[in-house]
PDB file of N, CA and C in Angstrom:
ATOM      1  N   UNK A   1       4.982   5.402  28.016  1.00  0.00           N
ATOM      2  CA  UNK A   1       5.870   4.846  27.015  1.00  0.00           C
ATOM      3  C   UNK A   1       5.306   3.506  26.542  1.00  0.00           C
ATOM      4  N   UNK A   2       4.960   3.566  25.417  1.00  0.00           N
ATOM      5  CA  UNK A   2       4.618   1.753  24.304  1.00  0.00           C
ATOM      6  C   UNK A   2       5.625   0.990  24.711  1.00  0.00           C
ATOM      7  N   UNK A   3       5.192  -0.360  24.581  1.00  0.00           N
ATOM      8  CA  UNK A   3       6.558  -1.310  24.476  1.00  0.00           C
ATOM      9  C   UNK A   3       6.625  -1.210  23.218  1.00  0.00           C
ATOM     10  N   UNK A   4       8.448  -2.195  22.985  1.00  0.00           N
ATOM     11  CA  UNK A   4       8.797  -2.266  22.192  1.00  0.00           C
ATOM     12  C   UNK A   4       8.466  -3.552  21.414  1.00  0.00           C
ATOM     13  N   UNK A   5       7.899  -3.675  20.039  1.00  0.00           N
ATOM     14  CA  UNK A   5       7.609  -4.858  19.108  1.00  0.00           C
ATOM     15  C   UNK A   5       8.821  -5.625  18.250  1.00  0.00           C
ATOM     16  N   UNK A   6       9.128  -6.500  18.768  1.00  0.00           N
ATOM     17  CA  UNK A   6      10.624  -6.914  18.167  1.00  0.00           C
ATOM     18  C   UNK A   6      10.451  -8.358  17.901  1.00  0.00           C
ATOM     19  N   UNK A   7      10.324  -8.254  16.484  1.00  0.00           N
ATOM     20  CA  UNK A   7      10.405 -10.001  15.747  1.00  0.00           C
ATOM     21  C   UNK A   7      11.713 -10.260  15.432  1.00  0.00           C
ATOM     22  N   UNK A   8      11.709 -11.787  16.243  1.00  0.00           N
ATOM     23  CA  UNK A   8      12.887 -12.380  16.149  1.00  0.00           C
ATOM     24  C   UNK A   8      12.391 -13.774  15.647  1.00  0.00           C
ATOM     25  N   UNK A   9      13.635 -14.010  14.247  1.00  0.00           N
ATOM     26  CA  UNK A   9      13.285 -15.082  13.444  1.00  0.00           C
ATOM     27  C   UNK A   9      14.320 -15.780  12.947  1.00  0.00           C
ATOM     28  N   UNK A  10      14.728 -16.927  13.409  1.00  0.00           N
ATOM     29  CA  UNK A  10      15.048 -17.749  13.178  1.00  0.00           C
ATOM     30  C   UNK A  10      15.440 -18.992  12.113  1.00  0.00           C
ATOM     31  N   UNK A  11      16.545 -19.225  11.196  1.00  0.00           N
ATOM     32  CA  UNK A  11      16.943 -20.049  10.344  1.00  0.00           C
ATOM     33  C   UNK A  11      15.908 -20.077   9.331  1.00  0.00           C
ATOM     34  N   UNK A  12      15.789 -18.861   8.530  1.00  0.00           N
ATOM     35  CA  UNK A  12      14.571 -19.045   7.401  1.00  0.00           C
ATOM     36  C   UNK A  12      15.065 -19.886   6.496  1.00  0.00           C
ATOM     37  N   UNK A  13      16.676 -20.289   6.248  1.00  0.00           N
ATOM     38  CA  UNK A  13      16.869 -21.171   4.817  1.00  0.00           C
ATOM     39  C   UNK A  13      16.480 -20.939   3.898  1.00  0.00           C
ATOM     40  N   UNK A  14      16.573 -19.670   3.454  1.00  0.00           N
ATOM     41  CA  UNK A  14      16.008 -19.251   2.189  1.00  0.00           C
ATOM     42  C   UNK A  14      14.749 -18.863   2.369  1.00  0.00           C
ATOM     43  N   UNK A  15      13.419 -19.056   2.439  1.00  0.00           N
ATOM     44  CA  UNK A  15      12.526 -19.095   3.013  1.00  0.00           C
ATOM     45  C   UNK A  15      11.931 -17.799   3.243  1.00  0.00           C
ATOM     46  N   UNK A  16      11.705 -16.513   3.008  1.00  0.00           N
ATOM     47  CA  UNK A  16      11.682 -15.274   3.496  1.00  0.00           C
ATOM     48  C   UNK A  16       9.982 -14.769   3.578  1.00  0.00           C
ATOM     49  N   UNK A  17       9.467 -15.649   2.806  1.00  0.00           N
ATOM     50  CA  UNK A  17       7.899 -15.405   2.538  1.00  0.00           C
ATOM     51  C   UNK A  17       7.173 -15.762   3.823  1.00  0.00           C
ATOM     52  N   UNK A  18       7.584 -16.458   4.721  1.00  0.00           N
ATOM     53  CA  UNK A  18       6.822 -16.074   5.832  1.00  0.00           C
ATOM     54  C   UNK A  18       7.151 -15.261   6.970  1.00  0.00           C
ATOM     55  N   UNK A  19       8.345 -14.586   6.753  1.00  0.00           N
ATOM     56  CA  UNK A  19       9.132 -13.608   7.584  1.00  0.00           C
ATOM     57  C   UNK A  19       8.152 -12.248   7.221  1.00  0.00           C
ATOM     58  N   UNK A  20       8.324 -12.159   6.322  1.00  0.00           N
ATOM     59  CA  UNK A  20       7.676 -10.731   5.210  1.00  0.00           C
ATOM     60  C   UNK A  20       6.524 -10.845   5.680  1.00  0.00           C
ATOM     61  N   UNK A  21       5.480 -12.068   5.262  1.00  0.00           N
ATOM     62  CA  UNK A  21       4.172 -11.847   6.127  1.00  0.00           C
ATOM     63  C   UNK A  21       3.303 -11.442   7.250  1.00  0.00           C
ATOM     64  N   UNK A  22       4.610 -11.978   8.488  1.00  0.00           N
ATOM     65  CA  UNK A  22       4.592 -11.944   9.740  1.00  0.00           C
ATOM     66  C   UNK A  22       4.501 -10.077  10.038  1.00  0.00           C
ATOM     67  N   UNK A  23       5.581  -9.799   9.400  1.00  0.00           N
ATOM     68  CA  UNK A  23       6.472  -8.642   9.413  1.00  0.00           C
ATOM     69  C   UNK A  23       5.209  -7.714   9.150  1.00  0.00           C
ATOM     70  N   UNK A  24       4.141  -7.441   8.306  1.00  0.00           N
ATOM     71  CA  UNK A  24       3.398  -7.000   7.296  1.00  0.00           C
ATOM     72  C   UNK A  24       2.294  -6.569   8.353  1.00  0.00           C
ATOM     73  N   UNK A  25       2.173  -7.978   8.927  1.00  0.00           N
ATOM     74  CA  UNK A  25       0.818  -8.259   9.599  1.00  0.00           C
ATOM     75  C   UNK A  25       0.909  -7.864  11.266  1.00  0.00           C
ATOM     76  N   UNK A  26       2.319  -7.869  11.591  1.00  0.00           N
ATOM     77  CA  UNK A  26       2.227  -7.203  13.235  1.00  0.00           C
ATOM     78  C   UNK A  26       2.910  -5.816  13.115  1.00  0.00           C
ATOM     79  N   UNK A  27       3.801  -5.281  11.967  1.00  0.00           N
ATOM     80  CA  UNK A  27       4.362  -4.188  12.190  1.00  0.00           C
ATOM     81  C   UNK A  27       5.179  -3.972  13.130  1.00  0.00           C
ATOM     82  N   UNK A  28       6.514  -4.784  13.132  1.00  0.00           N
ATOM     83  CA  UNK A  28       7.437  -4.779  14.375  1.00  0.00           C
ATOM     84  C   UNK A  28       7.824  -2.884  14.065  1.00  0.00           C
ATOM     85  N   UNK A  29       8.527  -3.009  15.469  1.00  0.00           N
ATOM     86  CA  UNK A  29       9.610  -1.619  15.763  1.00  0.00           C
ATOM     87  C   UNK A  29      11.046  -2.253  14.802  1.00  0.00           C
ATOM     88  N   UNK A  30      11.293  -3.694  15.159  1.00  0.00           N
ATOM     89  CA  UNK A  30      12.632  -3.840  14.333  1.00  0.00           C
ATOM     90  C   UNK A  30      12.560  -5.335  14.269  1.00  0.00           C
ATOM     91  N   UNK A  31      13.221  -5.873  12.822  1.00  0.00           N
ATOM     92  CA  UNK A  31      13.155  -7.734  12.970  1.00  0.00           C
ATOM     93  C   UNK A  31      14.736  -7.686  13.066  1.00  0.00           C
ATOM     94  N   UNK A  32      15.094  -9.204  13.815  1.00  0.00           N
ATOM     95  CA  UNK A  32      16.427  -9.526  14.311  1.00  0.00           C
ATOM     96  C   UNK A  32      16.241 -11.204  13.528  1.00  0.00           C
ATOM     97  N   UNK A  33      17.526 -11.239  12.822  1.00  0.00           N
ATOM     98  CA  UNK A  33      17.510 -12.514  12.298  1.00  0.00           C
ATOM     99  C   UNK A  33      18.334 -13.218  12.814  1.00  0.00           C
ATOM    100  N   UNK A  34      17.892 -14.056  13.644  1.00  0.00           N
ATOM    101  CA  UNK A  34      19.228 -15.168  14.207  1.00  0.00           C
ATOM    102  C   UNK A  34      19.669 -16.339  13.283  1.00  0.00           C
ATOM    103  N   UNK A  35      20.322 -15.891  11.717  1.00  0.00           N
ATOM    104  CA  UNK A  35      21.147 -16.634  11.135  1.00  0.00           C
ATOM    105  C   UNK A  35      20.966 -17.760  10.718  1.00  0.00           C
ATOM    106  N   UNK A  36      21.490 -18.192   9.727  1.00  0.00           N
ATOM    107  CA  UNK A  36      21.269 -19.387   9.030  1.00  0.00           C
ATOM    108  C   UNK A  36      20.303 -18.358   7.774  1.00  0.00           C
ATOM    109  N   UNK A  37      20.274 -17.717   7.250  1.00  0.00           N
ATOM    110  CA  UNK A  37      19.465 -17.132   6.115  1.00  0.00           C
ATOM    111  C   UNK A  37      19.797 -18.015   5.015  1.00  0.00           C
ATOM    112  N   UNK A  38      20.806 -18.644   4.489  1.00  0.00           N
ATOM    113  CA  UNK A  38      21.140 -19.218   3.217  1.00  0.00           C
ATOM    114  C   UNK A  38      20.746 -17.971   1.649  1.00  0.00           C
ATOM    115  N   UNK A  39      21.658 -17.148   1.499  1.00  0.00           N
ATOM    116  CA  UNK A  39      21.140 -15.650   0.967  1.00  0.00           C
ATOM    117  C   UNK A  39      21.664 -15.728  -0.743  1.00  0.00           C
ATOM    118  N   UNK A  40      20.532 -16.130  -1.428  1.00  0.00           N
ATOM    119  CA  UNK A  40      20.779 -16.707  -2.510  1.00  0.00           C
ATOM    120  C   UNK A  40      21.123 -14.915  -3.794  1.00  0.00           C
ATOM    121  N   UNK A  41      20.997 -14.231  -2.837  1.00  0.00           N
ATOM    122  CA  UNK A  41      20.809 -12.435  -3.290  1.00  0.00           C
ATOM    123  C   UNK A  41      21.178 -11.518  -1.745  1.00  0.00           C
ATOM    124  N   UNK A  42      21.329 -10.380  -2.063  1.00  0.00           N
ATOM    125  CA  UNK A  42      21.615  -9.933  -0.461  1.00  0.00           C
ATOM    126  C   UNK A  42      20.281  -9.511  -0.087  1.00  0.00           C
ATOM    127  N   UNK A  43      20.833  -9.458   1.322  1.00  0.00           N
ATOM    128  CA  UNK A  43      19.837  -9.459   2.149  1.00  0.00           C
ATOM    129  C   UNK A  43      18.765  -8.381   2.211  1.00  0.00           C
ATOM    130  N   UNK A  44      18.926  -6.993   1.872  1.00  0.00           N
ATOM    131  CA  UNK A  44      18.277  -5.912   1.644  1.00  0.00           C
ATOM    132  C   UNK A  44      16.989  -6.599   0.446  1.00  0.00           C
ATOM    133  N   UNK A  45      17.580  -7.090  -0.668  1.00  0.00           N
ATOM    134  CA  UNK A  45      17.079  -7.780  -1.863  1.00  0.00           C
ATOM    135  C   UNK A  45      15.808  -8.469  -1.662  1.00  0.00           C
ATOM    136  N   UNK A  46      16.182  -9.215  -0.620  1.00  0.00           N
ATOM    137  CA  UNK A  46      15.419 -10.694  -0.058  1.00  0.00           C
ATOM    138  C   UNK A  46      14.168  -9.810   0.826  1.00  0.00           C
ATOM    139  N   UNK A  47      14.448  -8.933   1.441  1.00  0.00           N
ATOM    140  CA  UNK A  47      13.811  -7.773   2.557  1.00  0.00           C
ATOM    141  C   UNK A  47      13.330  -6.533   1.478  1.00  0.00           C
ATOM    142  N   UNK A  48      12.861  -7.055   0.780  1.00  0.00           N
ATOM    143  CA  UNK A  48      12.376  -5.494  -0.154  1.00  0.00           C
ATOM    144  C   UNK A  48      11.524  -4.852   0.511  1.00  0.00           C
ATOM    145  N   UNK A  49      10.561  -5.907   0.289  1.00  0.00           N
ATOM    146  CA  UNK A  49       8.986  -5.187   0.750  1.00  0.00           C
ATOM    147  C   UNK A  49       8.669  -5.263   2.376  1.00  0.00           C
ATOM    148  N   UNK A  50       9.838  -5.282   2.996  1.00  0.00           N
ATOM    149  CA  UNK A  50       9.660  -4.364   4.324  1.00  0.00           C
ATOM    150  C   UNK A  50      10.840  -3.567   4.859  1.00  0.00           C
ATOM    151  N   UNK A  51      12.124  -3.496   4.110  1.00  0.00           N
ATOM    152  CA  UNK A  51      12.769  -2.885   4.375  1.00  0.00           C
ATOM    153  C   UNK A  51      12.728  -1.020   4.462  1.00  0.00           C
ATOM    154  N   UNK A  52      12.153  -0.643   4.073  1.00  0.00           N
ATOM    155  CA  UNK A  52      11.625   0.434   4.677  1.00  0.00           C
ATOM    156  C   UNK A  52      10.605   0.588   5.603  1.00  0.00           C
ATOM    157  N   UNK A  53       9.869  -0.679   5.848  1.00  0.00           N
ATOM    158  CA  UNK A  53       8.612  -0.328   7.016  1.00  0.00           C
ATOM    159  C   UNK A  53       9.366  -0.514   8.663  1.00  0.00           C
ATOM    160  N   UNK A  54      10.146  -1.194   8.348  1.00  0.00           N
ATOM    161  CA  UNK A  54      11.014  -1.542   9.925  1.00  0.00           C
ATOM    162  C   UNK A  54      12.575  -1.657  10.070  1.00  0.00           C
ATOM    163  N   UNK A  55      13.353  -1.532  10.951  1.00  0.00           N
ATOM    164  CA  UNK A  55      14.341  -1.852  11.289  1.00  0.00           C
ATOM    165  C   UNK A  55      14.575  -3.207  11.574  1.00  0.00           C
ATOM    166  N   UNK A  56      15.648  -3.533  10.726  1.00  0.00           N
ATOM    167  CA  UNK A  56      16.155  -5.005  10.205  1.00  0.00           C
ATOM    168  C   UNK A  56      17.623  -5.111  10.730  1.00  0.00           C
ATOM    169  N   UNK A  57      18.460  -6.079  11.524  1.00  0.00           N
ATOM    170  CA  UNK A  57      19.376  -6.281  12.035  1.00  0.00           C
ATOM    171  C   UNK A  57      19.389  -7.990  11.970  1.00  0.00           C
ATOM    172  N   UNK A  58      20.509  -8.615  12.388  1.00  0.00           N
ATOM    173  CA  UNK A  58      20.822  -9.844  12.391  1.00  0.00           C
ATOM    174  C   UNK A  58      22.205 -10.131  13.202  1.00  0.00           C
ATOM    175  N   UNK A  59      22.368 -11.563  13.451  1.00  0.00           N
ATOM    176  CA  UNK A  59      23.499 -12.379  13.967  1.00  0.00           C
ATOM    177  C   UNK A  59      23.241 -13.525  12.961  1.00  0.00           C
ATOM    178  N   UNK A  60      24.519 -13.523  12.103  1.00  0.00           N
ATOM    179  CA  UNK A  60      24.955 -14.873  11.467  1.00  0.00           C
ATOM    180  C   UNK A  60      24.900 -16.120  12.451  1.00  0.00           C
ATOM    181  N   UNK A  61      24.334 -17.266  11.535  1.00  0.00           N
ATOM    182  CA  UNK A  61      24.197 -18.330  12.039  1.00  0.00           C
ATOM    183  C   UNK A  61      25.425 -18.969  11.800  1.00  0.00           C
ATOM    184  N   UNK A  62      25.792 -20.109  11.744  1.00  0.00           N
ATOM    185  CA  UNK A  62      26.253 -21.641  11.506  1.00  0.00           C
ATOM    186  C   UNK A  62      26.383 -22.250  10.172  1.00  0.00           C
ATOM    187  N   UNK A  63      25.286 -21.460   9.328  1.00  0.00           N
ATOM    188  CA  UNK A  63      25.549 -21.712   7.960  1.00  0.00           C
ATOM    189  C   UNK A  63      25.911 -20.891   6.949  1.00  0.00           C
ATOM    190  N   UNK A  64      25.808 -19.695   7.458  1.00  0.00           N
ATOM    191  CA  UNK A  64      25.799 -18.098   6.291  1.00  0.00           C
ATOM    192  C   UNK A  64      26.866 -18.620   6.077  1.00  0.00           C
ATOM    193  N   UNK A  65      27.768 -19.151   6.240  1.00  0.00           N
ATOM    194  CA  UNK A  65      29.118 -19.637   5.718  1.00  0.00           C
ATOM    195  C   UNK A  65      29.688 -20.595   4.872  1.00  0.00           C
ATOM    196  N   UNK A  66      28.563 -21.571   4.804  1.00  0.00           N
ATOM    197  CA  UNK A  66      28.422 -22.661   3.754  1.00  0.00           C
ATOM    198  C   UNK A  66      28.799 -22.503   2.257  1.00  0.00           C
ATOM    199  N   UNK A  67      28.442 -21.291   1.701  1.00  0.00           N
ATOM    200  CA  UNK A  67      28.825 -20.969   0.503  1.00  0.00           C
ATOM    201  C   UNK A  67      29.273 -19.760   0.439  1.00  0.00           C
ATOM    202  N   UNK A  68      30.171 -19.452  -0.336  1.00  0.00           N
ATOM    203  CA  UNK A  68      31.220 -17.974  -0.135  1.00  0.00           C
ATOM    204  C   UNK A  68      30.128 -17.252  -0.365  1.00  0.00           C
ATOM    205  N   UNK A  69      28.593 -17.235  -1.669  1.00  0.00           N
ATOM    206  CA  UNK A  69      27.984 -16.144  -1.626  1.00  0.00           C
ATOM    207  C   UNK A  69      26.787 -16.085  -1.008  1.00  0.00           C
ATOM    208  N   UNK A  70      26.405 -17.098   0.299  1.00  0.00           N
ATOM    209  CA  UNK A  70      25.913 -16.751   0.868  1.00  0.00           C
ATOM    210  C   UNK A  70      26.713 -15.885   2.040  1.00  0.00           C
ATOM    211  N   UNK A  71      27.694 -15.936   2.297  1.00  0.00           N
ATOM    212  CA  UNK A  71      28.285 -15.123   3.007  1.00  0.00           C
ATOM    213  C   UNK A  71      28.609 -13.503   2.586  1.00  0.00           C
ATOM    214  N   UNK A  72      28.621 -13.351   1.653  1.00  0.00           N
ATOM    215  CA  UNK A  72      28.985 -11.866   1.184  1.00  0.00           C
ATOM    216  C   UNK A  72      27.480 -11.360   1.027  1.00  0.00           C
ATOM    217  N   UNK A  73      26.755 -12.221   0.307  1.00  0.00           N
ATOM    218  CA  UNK A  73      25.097 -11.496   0.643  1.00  0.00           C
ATOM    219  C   UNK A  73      24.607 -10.988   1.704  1.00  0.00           C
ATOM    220  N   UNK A  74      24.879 -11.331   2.878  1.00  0.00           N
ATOM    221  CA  UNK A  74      24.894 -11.265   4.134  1.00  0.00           C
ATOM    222  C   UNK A  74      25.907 -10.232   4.549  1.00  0.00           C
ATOM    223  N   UNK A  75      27.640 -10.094   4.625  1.00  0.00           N
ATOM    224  CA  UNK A  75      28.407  -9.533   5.271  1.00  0.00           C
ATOM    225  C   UNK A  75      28.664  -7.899   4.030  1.00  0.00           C
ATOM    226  N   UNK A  76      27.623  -8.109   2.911  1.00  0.00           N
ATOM    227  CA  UNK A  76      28.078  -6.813   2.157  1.00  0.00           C
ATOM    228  C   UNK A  76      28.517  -5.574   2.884  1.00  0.00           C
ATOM    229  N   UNK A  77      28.650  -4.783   1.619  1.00  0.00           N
ATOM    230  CA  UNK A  77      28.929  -3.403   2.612  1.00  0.00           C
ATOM    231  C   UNK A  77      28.646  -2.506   3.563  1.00  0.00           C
ATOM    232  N   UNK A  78      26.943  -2.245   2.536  1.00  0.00           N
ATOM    233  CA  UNK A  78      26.115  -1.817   3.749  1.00  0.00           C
ATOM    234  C   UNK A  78      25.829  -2.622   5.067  1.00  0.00           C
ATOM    235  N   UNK A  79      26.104  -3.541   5.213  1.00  0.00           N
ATOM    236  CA  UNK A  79      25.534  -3.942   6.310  1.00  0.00           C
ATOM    237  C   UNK A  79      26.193  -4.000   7.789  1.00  0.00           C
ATOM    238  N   UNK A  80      26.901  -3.092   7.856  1.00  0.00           N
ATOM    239  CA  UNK A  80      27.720  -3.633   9.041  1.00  0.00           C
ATOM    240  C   UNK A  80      27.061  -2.594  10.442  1.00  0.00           C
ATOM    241  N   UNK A  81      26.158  -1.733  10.010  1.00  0.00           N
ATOM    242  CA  UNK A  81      25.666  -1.051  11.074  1.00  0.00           C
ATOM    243  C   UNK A  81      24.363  -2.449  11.465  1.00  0.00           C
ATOM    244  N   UNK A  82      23.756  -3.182  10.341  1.00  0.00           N
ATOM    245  CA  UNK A  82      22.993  -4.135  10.793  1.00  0.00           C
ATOM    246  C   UNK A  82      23.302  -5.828  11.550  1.00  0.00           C
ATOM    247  N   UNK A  83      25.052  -5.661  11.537  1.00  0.00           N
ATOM    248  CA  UNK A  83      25.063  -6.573  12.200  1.00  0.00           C
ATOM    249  C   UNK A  83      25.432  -6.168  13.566  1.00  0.00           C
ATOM    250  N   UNK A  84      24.501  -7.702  14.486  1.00  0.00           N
ATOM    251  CA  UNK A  84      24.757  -7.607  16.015  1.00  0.00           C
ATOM    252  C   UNK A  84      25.998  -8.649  16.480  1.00  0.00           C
ATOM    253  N   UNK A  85      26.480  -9.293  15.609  1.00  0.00           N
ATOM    254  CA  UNK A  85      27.755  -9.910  15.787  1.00  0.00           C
ATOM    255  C   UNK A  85      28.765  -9.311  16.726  1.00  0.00           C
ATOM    256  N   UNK A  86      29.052  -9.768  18.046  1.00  0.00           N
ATOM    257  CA  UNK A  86      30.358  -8.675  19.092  1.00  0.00           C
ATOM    258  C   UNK A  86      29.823  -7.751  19.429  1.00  0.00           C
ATOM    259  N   UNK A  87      28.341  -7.005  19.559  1.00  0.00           N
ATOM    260  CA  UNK A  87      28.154  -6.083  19.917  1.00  0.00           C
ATOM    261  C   UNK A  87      26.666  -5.779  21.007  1.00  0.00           C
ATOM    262  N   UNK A  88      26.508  -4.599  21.039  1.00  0.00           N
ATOM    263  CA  UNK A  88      25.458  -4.626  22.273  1.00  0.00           C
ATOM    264  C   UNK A  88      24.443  -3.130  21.312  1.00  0.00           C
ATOM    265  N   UNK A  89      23.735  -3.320  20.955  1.00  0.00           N
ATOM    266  CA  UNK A  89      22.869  -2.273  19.762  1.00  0.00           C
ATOM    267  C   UNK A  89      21.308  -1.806  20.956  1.00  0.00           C
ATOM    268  N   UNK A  90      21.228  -0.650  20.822  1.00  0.00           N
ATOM    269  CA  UNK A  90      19.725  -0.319  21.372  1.00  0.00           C
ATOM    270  C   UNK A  90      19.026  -0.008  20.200  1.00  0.00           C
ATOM    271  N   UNK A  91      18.100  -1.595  20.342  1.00  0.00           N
ATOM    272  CA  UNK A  91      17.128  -1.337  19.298  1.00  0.00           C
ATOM    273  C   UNK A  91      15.565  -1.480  20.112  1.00  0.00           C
ATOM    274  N   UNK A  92      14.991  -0.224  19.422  1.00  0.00           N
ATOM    275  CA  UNK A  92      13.445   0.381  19.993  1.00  0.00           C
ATOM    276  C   UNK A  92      13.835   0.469  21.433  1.00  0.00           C
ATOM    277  N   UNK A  93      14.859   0.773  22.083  1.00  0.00           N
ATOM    278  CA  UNK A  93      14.496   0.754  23.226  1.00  0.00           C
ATOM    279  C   UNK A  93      15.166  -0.150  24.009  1.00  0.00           C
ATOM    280  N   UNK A  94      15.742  -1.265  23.544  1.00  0.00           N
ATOM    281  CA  UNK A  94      16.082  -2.399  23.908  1.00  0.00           C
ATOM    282  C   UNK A  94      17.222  -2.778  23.793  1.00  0.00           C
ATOM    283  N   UNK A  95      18.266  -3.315  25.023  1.00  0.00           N
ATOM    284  CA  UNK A  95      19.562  -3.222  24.418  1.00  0.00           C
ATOM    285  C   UNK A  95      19.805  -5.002  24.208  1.00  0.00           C
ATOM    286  N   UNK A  96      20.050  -4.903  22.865  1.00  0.00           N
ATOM    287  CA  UNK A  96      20.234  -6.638  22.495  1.00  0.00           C
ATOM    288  C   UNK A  96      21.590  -6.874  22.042  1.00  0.00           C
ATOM    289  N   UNK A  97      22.289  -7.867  22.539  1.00  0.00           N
ATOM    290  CA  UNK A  97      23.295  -8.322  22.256  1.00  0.00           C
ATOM    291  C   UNK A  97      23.546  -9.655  21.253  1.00  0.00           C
ATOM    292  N   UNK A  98      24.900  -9.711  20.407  1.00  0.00           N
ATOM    293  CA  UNK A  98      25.098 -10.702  19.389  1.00  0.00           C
ATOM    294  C   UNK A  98      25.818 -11.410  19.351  1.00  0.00           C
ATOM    295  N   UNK A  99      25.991 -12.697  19.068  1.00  0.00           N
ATOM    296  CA  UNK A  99      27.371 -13.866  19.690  1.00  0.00           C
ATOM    297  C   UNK A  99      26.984 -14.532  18.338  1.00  0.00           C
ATOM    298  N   UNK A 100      27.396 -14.419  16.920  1.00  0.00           N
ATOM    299  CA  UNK A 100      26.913 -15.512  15.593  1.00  0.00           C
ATOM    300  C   UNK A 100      27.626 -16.490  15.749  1.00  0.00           C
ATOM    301  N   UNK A 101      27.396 -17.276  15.208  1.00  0.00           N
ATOM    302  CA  UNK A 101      27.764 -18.912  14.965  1.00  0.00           C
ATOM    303  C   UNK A 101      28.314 -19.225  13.954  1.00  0.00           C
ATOM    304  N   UNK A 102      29.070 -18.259  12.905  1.00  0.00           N
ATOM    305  CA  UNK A 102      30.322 -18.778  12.152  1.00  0.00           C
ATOM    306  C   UNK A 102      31.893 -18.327  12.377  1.00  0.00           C
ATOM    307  N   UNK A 103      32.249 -19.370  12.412  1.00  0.00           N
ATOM    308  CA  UNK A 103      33.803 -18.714  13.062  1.00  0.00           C
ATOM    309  C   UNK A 103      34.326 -19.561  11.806  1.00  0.00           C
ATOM    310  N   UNK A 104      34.631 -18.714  10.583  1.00  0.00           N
ATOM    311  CA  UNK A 104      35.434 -18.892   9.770  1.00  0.00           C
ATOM    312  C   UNK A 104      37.107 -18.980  10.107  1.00  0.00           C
ATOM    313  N   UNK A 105      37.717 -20.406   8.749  1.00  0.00           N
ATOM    314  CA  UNK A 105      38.661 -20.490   9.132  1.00  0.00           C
ATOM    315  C   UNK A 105      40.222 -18.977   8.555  1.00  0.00           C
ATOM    316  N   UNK A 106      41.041 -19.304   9.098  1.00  0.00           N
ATOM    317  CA  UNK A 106      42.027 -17.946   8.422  1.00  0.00           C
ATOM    318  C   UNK A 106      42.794 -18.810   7.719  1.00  0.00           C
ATOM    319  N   UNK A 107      43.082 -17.789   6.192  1.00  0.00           N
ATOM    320  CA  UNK A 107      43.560 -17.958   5.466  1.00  0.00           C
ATOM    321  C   UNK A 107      45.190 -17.969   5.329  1.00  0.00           C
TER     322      UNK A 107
END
């Protein structure tokens, strides 16, 4: 059995051009975004040109919340099989768990 290749990346802030590169150049099994994206478009959008080469998942940071549409770029529809927020996901093999960092207030 291979191990499993799992990029984990951290507070890009917009920033996605060296995620994509990384991504390109090692060929993960799956990337995990630990939040803070600042998602000026959704996230699939931002992930074009590797969203079909790998499995893409995330935990909201601390800031996806800063602006209402960085938050919906992020929490859209499709995405709720990709978030690890409250949950325990086997990805490649690997069981990873998610605890995000916005605790929005109630309305």
């Amino acid at each position: 059995m291979s191990e499993a290749r799992i990029l984990f990346v951290g507070d890009p802030h917009g920033e996605f051009r060296p995620l994509i590169e990384t991504a390109k150049a090692t060929r993960p099994d799956a990337v995990v975004l630990l939040g803070d994206m600042d998602l000026e478009r959704p996230l699939q959008q931002e992930l074009t040109p590797i969203w079909e080469e790998t499995n893409i998942y995330f935990i909201h940071g601390n800031h996806d919340c800063d602006r209402p549409h960085w938050y919906e770029n992020l929490m859209g529809d499709s995405m709720d099989t990709r978030n690890l927020n409250g949950r325990v996901a086997d990805i490649a093999g690997i069981r990873i768990a998610g605890l995000g960092g916005v605790f929005r207030e109630r309305n």
